[in-house]
Protein backbone atom coordinates (compact mmCIF):
# COMPACT_ATOMS: atom_id res chain seq x y z
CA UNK A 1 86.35 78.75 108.88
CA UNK A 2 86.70 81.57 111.60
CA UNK A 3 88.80 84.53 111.48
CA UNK A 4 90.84 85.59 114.12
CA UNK A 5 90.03 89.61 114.21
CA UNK A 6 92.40 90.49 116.57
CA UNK A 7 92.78 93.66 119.06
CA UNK A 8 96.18 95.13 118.28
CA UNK A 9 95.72 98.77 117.47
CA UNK A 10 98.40 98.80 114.30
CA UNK A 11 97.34 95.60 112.85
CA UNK A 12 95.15 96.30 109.93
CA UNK A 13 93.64 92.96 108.31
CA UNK A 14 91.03 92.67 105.12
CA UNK A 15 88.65 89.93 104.87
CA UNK A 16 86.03 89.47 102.38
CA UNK A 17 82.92 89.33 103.31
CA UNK A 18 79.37 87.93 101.39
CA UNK A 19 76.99 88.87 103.88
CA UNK A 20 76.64 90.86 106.89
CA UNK A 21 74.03 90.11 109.84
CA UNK A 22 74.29 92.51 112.29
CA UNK A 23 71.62 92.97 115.39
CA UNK A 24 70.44 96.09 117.44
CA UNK A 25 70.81 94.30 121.43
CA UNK A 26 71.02 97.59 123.62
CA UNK A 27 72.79 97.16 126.76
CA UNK A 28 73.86 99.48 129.40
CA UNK A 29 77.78 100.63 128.49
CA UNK A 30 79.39 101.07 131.51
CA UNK A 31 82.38 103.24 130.59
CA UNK A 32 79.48 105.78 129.84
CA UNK A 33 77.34 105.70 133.28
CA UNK A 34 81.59 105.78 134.64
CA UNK A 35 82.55 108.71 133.41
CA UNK A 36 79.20 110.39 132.88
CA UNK A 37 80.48 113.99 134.00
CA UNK A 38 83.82 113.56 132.47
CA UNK A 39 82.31 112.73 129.01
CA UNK A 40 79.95 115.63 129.33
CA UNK A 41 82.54 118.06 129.87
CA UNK A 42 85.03 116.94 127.04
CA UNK A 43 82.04 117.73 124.69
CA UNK A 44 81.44 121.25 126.05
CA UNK A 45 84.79 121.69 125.56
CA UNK A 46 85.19 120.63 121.74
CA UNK A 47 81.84 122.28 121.07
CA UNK A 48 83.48 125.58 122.05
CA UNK A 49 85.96 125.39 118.80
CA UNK A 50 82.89 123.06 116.81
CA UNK A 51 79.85 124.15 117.70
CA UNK A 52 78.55 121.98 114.95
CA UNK A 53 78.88 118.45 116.78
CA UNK A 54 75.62 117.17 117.24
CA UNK A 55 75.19 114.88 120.35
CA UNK A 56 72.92 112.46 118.79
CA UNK A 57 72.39 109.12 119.56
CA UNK A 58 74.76 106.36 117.87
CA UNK A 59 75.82 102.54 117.31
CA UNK A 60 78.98 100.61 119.03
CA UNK A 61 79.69 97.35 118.21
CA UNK A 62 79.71 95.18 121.64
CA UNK A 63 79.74 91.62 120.23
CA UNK A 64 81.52 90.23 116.59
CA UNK A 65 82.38 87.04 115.19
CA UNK A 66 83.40 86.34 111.59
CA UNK A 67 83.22 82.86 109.83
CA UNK A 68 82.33 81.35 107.12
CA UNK A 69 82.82 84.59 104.99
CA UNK A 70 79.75 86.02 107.34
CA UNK A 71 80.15 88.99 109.67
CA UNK A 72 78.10 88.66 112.53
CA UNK A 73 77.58 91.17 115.35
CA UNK A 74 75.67 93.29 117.87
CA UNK A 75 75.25 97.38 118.78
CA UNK A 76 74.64 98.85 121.73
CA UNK A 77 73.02 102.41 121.40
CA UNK A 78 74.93 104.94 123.24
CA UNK A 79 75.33 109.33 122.58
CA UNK A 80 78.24 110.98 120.34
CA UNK A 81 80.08 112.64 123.37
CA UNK A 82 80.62 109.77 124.53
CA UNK A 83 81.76 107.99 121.36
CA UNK A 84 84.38 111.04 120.89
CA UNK A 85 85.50 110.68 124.35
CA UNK A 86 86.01 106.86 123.88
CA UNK A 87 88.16 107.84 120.97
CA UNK A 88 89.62 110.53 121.88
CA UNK A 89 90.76 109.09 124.92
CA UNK A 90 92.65 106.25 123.56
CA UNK A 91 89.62 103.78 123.41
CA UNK A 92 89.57 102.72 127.08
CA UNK A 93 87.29 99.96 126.54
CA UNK A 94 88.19 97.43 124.53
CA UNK A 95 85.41 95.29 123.95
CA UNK A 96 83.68 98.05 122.12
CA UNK A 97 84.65 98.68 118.31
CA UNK A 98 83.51 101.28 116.14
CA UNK A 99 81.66 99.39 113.36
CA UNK A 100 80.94 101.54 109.64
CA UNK A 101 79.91 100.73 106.40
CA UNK A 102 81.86 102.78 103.60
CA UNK A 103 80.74 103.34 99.85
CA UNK A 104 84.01 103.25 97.78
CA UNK A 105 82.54 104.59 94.70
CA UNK A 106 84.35 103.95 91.99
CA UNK A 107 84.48 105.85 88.30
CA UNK A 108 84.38 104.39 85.05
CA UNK A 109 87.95 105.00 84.63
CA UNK A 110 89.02 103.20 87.90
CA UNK A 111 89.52 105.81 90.15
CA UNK A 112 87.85 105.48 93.62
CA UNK A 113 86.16 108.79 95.01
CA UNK A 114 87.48 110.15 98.11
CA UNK A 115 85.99 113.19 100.62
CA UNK A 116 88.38 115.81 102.85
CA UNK A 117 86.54 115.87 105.94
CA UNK A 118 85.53 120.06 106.67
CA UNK A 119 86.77 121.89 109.45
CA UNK A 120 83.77 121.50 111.46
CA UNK A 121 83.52 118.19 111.80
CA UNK A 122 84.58 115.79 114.11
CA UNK A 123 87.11 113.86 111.49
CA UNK A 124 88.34 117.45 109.89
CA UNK A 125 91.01 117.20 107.36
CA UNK A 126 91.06 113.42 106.57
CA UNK A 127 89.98 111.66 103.53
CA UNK A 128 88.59 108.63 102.97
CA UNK A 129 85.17 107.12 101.49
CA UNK A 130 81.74 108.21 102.19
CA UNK A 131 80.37 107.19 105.23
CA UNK A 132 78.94 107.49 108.63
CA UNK A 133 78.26 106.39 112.10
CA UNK A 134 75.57 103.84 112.30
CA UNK A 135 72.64 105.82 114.24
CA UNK A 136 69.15 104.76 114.94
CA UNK A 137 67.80 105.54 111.46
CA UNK A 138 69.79 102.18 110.32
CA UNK A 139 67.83 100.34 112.88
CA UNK A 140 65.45 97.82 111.39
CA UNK A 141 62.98 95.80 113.94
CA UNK A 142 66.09 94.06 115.74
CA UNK A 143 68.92 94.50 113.29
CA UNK A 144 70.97 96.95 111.63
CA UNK A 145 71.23 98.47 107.91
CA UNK A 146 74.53 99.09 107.07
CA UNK A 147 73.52 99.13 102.98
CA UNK A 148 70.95 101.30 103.62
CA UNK A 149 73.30 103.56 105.72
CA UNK A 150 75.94 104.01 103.01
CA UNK A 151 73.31 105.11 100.41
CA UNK A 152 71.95 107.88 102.67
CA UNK A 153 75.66 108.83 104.18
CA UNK A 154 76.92 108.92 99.81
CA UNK A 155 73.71 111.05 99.31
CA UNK A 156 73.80 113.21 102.25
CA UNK A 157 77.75 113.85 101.48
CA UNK A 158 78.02 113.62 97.58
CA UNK A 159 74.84 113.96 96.24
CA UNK A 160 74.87 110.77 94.42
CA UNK A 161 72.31 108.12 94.79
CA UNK A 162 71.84 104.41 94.07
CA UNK A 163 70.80 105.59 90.36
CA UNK A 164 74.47 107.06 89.75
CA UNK A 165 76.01 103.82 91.31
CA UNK A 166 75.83 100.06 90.73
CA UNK A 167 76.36 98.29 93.83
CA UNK A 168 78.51 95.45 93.62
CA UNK A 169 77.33 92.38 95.78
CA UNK A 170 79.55 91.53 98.79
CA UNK A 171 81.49 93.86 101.37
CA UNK A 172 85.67 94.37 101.78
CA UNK A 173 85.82 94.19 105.79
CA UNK A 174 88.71 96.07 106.87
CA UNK A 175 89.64 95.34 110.72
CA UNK A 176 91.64 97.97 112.21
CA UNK A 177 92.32 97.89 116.51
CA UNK A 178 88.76 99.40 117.78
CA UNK A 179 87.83 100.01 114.04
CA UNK A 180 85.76 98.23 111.47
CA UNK A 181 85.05 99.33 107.80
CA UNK A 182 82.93 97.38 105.80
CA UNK A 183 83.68 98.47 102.63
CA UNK A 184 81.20 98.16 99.49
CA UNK A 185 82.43 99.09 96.14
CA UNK A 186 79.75 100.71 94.18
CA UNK A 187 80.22 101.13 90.12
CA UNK A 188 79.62 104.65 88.81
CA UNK A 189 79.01 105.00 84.90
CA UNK A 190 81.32 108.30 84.11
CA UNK A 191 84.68 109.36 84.64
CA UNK A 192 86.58 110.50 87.68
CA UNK A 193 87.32 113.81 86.60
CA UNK A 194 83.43 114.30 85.97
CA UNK A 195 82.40 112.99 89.26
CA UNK A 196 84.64 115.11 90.85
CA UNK A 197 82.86 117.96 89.44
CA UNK A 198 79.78 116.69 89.63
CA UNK A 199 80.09 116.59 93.44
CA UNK A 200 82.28 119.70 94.10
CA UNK A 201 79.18 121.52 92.32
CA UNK A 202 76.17 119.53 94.73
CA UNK A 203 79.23 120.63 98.03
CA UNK A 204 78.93 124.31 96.37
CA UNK A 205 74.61 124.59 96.98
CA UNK A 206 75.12 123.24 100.77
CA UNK A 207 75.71 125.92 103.15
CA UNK A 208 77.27 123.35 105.40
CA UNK A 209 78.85 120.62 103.36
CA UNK A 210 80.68 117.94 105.35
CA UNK A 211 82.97 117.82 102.73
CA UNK A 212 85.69 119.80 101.67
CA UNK A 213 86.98 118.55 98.92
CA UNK A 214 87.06 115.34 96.22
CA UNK A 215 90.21 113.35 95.41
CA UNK A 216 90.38 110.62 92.73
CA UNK A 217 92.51 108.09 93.89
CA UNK A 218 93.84 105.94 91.23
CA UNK A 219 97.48 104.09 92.42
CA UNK A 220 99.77 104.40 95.28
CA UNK A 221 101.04 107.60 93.84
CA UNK A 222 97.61 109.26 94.89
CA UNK A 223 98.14 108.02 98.62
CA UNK A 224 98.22 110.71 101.33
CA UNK A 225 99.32 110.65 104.86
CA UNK A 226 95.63 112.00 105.84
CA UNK A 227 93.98 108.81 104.55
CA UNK A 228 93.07 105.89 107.47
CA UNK A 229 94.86 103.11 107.38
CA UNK A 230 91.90 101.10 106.68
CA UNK A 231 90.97 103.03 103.16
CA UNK A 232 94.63 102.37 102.01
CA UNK A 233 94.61 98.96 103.23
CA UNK A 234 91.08 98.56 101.29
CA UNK A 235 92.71 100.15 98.33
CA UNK A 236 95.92 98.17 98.17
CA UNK A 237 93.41 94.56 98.31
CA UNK A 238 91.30 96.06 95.48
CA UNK A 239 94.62 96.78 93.33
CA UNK A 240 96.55 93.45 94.34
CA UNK A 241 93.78 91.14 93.78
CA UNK A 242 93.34 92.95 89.96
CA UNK A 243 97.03 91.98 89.27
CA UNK A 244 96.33 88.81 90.58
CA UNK A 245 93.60 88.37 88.19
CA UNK A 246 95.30 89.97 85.51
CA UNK A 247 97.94 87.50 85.67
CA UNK A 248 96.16 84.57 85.74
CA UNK A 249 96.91 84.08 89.22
């Protein structure tokens, strides 16, 4: 069976997913050789108020197909001024998606760990899962690691690693207009309350942290206007198919 992913911007849809198999097939993007000096000065420009953003290099999704509970698709390799300007800009191109892998860590308690994005970074202020922008470090031979680039972002961000966590097998695909989560849940052994603390003490020993704070999100009630539409989405599925289950359903 294939999925019809749709383009509209609002429509957010969640599909699970057993397997991803996703490619590295660079290509020249041509709304980046386009707007080449337009692109370059936008950064300058945000770099004067974050002079933290890093123009590395990065992974767009050009080509996607989903069927048969398989996510299949391609990146092109192109630099993070030009991925902000994309965005920023109202995503001018859209046969380019933004394509992430998120670790929704979750406590023993059921509460799912979110991050606050920190001032200085390019998503400051909202909250959502651990994660990151595929780069070339998730590059294997010809195909991308999106596991592998969850358990570096969690580390990098939380301190955890895949010996706190035990990852559950599948992903939660969350299509959102240009955006694409896939969402892993990962099973943590302790309570929310103590992971909380556990990672507001590794944020404390980073000069830098890319996080400014942990919420535990555990029902609707925790919701805030500040989380993507794709984490609540992702969050809502998790809770519905539980009552589904829970009612014999």
């Amino acid at each position: 069976m294939t999925a019809n992913l749709g383009t509209c911007a609002d429509e957010v849809r969640v599909v699970p997913v057993d397997r991803l198999e996703l490619a590295f097939e660079p290509r020249p993007w041509p709304f980046e050789r386009a707007r080449r000096a337009e692109i370059e000065a936008y950064f300058a420009e945000q770099r004067r108020t974050r002079p933290e953003l890093w123009n590395g290099r990065v992974l767009l999704l050009h080509r996607l197909a989903l069927a048969d509970r398989v996510f299949r698709g391609a990146y092109l390799e192109t630099d993070f001024a030009s991925l902000l300007a994309w965005r920023d800009w109202g995503f001018p191109d859209p046969t380019i998606r933004a394509c992430f892998g998120m670790a929704a860590v979750r406590a023993s308690d059921g509460g799912f760990v979110l991050g606050r994005m920190n001032v200085h970074t390019a998503n400051a202020g909202l909250i959502y899962f651990p994660c990151g922008t595929p780069d070339l470090h998730d590059v294997v031979g010809d195909t991308v690691d999106l596991g592998a680039s969850i358990l570096r972002e969690l580390a990098e961000e939380t301190g955890l690693t895949a010996n706190d966590v035990s990852v559950r097998p599948g992903w939660c695909t969350v299509i959102a207009g240009p955006r694409i989560a896939h969402i892993k849940t990962m099973q943590a052994a302790v309570p929310g309350q103590a992971l909380r603390a556990r990672i507001l003490s590794h944020l404390a020993r980073d000069p830098k942290p890319e996080l400014a704070d942990i919420y535990i999100v555990r029902s609707r009630a925790d919701f805030d206007p500040l989380m993507p539409p794709y984490v609540t989405a992702f969050l809502e599925h998790v809770w519905a198919h539980e009552q589904r289950v829970a009612a014999g359903r």
